[in-house]
C-alpha atoms as a PDB file:
ATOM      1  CA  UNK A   1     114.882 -71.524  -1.748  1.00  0.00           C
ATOM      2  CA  UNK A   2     114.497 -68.402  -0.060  1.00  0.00           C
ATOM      3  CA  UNK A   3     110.741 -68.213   1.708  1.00  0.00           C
ATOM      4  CA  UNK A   4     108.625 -65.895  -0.203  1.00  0.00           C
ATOM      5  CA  UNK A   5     106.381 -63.071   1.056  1.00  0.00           C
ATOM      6  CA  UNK A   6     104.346 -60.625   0.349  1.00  0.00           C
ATOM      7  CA  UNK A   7     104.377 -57.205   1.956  1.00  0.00           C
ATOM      8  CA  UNK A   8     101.983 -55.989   4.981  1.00  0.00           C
ATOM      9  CA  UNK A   9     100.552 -53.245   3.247  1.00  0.00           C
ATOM     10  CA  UNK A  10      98.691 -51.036   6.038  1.00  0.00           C
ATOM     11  CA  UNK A  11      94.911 -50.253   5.158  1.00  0.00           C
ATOM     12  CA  UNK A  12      94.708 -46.473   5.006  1.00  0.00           C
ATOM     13  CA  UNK A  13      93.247 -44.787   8.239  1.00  0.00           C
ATOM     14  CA  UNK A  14      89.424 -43.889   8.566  1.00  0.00           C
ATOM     15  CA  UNK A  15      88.687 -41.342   8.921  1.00  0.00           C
ATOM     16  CA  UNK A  16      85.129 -40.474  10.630  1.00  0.00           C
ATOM     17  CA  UNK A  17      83.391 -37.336   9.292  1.00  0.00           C
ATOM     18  CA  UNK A  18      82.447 -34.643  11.832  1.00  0.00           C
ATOM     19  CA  UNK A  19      80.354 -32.070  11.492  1.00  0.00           C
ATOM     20  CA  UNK A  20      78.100 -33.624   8.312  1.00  0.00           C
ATOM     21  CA  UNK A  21      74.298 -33.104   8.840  1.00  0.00           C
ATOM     22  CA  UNK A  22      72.476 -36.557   9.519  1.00  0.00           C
ATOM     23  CA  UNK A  23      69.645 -37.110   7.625  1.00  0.00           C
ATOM     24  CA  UNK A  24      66.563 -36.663   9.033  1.00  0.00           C
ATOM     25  CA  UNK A  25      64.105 -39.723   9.546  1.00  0.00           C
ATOM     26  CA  UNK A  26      61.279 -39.608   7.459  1.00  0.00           C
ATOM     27  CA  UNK A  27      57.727 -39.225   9.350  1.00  0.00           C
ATOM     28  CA  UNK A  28      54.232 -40.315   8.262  1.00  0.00           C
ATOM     29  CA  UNK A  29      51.289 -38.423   7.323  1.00  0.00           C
ATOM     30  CA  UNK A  30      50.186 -38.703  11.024  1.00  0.00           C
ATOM     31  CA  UNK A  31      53.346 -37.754  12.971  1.00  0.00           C
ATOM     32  CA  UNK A  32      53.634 -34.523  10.417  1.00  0.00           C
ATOM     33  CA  UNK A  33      50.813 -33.041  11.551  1.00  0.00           C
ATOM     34  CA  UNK A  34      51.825 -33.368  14.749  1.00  0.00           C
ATOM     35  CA  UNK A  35      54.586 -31.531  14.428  1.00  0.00           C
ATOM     36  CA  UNK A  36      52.876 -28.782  12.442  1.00  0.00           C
ATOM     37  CA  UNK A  37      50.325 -28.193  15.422  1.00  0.00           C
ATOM     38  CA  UNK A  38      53.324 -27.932  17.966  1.00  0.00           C
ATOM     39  CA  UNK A  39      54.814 -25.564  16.157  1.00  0.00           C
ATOM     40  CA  UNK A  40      51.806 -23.529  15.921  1.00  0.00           C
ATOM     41  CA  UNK A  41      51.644 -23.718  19.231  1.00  0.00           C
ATOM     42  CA  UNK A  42      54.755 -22.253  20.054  1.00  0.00           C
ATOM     43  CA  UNK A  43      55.436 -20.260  17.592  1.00  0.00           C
ATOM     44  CA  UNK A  44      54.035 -17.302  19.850  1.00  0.00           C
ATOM     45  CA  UNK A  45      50.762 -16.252  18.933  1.00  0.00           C
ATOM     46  CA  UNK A  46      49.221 -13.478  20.476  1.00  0.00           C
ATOM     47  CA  UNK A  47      46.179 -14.935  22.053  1.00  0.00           C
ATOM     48  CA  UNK A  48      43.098 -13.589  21.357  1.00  0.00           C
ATOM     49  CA  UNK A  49      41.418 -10.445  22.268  1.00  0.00           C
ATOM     50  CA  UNK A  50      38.526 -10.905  24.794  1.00  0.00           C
ATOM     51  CA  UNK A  51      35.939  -8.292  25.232  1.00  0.00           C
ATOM     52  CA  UNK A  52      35.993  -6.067  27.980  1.00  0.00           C
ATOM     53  CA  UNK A  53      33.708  -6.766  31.134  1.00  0.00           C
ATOM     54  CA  UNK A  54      30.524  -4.730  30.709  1.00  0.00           C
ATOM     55  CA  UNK A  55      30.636  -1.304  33.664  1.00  0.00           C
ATOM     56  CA  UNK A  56      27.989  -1.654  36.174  1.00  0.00           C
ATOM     57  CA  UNK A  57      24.883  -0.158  35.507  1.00  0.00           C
ATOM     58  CA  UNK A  58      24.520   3.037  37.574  1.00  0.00           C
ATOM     59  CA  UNK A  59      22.389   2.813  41.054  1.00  0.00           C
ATOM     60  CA  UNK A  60      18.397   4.228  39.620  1.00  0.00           C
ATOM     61  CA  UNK A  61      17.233   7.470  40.385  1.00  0.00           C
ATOM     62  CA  UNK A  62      15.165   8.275  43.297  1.00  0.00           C
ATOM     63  CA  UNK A  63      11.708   8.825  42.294  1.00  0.00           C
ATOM     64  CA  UNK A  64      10.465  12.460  42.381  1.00  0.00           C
ATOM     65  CA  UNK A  65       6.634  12.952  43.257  1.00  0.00           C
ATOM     66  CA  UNK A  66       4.182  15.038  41.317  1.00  0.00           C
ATOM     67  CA  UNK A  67       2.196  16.722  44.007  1.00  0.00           C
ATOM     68  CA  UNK A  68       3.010  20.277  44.301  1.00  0.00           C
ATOM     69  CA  UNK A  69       3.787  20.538  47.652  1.00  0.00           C
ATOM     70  CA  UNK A  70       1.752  22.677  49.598  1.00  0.00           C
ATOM     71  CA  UNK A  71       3.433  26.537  50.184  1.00  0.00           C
ATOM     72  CA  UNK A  72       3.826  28.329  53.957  1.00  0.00           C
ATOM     73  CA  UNK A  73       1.467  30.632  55.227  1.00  0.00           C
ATOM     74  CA  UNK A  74      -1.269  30.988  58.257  1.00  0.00           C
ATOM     75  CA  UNK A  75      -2.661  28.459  59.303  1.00  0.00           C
ATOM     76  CA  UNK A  76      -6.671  28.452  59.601  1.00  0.00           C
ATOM     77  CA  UNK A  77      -9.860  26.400  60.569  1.00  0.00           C
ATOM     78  CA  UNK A  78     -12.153  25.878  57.821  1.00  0.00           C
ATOM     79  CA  UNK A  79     -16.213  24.932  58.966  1.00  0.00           C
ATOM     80  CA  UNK A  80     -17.483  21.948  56.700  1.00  0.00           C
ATOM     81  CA  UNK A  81     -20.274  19.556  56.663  1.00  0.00           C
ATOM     82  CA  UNK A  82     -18.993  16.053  56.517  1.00  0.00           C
ATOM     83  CA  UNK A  83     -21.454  13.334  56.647  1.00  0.00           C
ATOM     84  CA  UNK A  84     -23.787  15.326  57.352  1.00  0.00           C
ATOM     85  CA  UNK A  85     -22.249  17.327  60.468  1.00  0.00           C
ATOM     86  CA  UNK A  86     -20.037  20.200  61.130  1.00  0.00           C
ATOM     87  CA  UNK A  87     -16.604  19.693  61.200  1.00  0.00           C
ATOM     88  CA  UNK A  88     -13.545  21.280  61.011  1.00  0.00           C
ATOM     89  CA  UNK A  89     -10.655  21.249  58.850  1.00  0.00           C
ATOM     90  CA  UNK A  90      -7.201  22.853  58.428  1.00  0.00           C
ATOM     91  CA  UNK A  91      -6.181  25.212  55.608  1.00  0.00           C
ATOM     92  CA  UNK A  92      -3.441  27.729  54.844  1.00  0.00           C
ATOM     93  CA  UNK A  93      -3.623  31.295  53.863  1.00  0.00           C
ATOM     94  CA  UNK A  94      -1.169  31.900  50.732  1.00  0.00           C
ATOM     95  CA  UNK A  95       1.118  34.485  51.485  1.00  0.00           C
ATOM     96  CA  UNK A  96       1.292  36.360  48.099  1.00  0.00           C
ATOM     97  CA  UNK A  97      -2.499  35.385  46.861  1.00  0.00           C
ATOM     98  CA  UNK A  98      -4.490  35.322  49.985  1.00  0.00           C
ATOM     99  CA  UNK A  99      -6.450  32.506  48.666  1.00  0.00           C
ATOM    100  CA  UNK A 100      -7.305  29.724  51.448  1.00  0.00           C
ATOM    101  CA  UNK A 101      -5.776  26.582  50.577  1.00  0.00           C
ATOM    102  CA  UNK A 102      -6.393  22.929  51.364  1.00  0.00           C
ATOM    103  CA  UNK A 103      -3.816  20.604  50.575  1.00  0.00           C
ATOM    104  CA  UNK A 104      -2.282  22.966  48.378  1.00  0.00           C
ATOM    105  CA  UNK A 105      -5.607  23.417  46.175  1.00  0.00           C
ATOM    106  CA  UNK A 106      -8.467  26.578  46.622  1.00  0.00           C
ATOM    107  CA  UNK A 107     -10.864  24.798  49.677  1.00  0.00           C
ATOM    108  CA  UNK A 108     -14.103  25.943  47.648  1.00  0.00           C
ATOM    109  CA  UNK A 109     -12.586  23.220  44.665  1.00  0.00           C
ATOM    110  CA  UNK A 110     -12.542  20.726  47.419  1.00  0.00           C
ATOM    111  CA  UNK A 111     -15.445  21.907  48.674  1.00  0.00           C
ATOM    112  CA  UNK A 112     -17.645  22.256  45.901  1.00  0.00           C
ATOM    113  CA  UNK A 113     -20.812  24.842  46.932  1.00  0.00           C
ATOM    114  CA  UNK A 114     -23.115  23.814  44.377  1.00  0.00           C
ATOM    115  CA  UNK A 115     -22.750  20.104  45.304  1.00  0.00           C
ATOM    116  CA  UNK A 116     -24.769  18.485  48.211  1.00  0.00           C
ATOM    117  CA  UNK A 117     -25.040  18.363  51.385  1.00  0.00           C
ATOM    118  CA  UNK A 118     -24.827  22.388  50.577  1.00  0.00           C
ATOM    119  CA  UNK A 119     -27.746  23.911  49.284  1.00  0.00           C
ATOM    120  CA  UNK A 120     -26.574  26.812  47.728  1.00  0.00           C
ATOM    121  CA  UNK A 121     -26.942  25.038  43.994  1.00  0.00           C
ATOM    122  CA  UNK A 122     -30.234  23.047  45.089  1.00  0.00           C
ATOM    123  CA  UNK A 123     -32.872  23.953  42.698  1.00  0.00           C
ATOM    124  CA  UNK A 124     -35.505  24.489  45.784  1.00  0.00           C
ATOM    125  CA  UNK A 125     -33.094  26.736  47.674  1.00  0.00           C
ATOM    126  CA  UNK A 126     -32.684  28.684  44.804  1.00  0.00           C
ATOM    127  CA  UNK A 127     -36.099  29.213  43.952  1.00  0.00           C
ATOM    128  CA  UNK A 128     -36.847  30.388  47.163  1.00  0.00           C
ATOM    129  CA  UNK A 129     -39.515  27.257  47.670  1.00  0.00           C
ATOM    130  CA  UNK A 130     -41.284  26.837  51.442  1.00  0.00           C
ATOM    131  CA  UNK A 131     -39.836  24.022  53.578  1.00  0.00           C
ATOM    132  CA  UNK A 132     -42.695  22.146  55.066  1.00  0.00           C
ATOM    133  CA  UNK A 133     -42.298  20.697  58.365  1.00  0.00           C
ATOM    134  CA  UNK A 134     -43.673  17.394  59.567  1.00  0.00           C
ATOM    135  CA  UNK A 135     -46.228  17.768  62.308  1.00  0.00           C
ATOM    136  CA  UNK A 136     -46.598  21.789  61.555  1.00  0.00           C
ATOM    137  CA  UNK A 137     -49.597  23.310  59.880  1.00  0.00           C
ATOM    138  CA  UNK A 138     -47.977  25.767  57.950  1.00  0.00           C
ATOM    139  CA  UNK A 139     -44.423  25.776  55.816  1.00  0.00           C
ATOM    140  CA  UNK A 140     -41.201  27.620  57.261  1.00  0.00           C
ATOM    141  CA  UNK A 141     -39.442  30.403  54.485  1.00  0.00           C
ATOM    142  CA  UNK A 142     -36.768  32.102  53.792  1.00  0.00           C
ATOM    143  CA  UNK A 143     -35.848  34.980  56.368  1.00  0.00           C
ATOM    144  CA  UNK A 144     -33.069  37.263  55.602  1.00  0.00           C
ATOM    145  CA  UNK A 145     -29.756  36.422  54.408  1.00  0.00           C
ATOM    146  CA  UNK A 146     -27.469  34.025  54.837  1.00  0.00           C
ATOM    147  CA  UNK A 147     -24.967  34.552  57.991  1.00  0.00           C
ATOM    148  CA  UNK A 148     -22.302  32.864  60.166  1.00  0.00           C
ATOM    149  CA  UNK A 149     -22.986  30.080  63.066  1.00  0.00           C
ATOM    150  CA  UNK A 150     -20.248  28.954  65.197  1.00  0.00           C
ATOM    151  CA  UNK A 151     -20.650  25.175  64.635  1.00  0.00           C
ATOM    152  CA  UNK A 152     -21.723  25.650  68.309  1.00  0.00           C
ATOM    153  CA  UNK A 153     -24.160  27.610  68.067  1.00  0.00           C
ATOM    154  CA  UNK A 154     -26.226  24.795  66.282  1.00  0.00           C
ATOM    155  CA  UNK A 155     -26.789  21.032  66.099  1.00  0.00           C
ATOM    156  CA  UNK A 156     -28.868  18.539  64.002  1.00  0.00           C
ATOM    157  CA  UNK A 157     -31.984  18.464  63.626  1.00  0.00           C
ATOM    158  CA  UNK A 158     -33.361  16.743  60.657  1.00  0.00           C
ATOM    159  CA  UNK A 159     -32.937  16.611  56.590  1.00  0.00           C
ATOM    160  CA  UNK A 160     -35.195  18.039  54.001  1.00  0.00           C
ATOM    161  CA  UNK A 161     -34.806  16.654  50.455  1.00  0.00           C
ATOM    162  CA  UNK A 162     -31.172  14.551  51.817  1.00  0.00           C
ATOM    163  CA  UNK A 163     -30.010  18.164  52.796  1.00  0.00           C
ATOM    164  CA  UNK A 164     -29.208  18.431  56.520  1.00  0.00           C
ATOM    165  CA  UNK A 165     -30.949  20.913  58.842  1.00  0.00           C
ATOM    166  CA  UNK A 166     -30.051  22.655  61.897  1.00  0.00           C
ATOM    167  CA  UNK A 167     -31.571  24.268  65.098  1.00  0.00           C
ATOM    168  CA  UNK A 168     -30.392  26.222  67.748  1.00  0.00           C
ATOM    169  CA  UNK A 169     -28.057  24.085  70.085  1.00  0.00           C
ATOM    170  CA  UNK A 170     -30.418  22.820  73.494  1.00  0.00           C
ATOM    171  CA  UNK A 171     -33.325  23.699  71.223  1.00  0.00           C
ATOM    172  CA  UNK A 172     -36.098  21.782  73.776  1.00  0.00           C
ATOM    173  CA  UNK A 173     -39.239  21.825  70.931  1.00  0.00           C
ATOM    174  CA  UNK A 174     -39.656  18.584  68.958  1.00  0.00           C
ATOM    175  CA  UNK A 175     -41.045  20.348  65.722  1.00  0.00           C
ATOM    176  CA  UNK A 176     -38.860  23.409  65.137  1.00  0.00           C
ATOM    177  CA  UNK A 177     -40.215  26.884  64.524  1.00  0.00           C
ATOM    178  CA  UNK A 178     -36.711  27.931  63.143  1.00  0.00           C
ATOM    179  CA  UNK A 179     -34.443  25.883  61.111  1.00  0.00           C
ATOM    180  CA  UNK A 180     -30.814  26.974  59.725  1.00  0.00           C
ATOM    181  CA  UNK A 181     -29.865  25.261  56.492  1.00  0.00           C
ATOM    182  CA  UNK A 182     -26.001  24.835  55.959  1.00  0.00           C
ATOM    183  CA  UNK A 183     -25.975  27.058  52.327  1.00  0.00           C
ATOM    184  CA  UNK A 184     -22.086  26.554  51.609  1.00  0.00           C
ATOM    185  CA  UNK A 185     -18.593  25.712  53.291  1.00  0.00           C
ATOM    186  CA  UNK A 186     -17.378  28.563  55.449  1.00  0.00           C
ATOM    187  CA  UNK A 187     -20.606  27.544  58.234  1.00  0.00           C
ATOM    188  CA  UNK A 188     -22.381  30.204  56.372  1.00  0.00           C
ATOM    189  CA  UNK A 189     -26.539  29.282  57.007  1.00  0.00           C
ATOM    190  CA  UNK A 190     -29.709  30.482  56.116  1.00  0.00           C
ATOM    191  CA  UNK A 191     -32.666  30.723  58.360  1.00  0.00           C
ATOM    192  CA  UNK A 192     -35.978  29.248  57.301  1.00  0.00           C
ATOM    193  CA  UNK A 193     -39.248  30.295  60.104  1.00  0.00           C
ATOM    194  CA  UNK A 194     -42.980  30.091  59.805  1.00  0.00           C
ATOM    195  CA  UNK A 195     -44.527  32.770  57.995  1.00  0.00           C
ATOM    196  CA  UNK A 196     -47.810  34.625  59.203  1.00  0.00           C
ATOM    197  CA  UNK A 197     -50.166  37.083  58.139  1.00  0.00           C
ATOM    198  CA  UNK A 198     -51.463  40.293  60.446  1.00  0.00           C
ATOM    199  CA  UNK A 199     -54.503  42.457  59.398  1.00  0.00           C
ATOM    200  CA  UNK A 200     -54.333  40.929  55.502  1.00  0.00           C
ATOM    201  CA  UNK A 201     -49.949  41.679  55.560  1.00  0.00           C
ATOM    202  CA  UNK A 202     -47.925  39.246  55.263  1.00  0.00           C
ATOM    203  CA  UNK A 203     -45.007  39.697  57.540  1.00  0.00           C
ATOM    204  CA  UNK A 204     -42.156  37.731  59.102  1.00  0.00           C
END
């Protein structure tokens, strides 16, 4: 009896697919976020704006000074009392106003007349009162009008009433016969002397 057998039937070739997408693994809650902040990050966003550094501030202003500077003209030696003696000071002569200036303001502002050590506002001086003299009998007066002394021509002597008096300079007597009271800036005086009387006149 013939052997029996059955026929080799070849299994049909396989075929591998190319090409097909894969499925993508699944991710958690966790690993999803993930992803969504690297994305963010490179998905190119501008960055943001930043404000501009501030500009220096500028360098301050010089300061400017509020004195009125003093203007050109002549120079000139003013006679003053200062503490009590003569002195001397420097002014200028305005060009356009002639008015004698000292540091830019009229000298007789800075050198206020009517105020001591000048007598010219001193209620006695201006009531013509006698000066009495320590030591002499009588009182010295007014004689004449006020003039000029060099600040040579005359030194110290003694005060009457916190006002300063003056005699001729090398004057040898102890108690004066004339005295020269400083009246106002400018070494402008005023002569006091003992008054007498001759045959019932009164003279000087």
């Amino acid at each position: 009896m013939p052997t029996s057998y059955s026929p080799v039937v070849p299994s049909p070739p396989i075929r591998f697919a190319r090409g097909l997408p894969r499925r993508p693994p699944r991710l958690g809650p966790a690993r999803l976020a993930g992803a969504i902040l690297i994305l963010a990050g490179c998905s190119g966003a501008p960055d943001p704006v930043l404000d501009p550094p501030a500009a220096p501030a500028p360098p301050p202003s010089p300061p400017t000074s509020s004195a009125t500077p003093a203007p050109a003209g002549k120079p000139v030696a003013l006679c003053v009392l200062e503490d009590g003696e003569i002195a001397t000071v420097e002014g200028l002569v305005h060009p356009e106003t002639g008015d004698t200036l000292v540091g830019g303001r009229p000298w007789r502002e800075v050198f206020d007349e009517d105020s001591p050590p000048y007598a010219a506002g001193a209620d006695w001086y201006v009531r013509d009162e006698m000066m009495p003299i320590p030591g002499r009998g009588a009182p010295l007066e007014k004689y004449g009008l006020p003039r000029i002394l060099a600040p040579g021509e005359v030194e110290r002597y003694g005060t009457y009433r916190s006002f300063p008096l003056f005699v001729e300079t090398g004057s040898k007597d102890e108690i004066a016969d004339v005295v020269y009271v400083f009246v106002r800036p400018g070494c402008e005086f005023q002569t006091y002397l003992q008054a007498y009387t001759i045959g019932g006149v009164r003279g000087r």
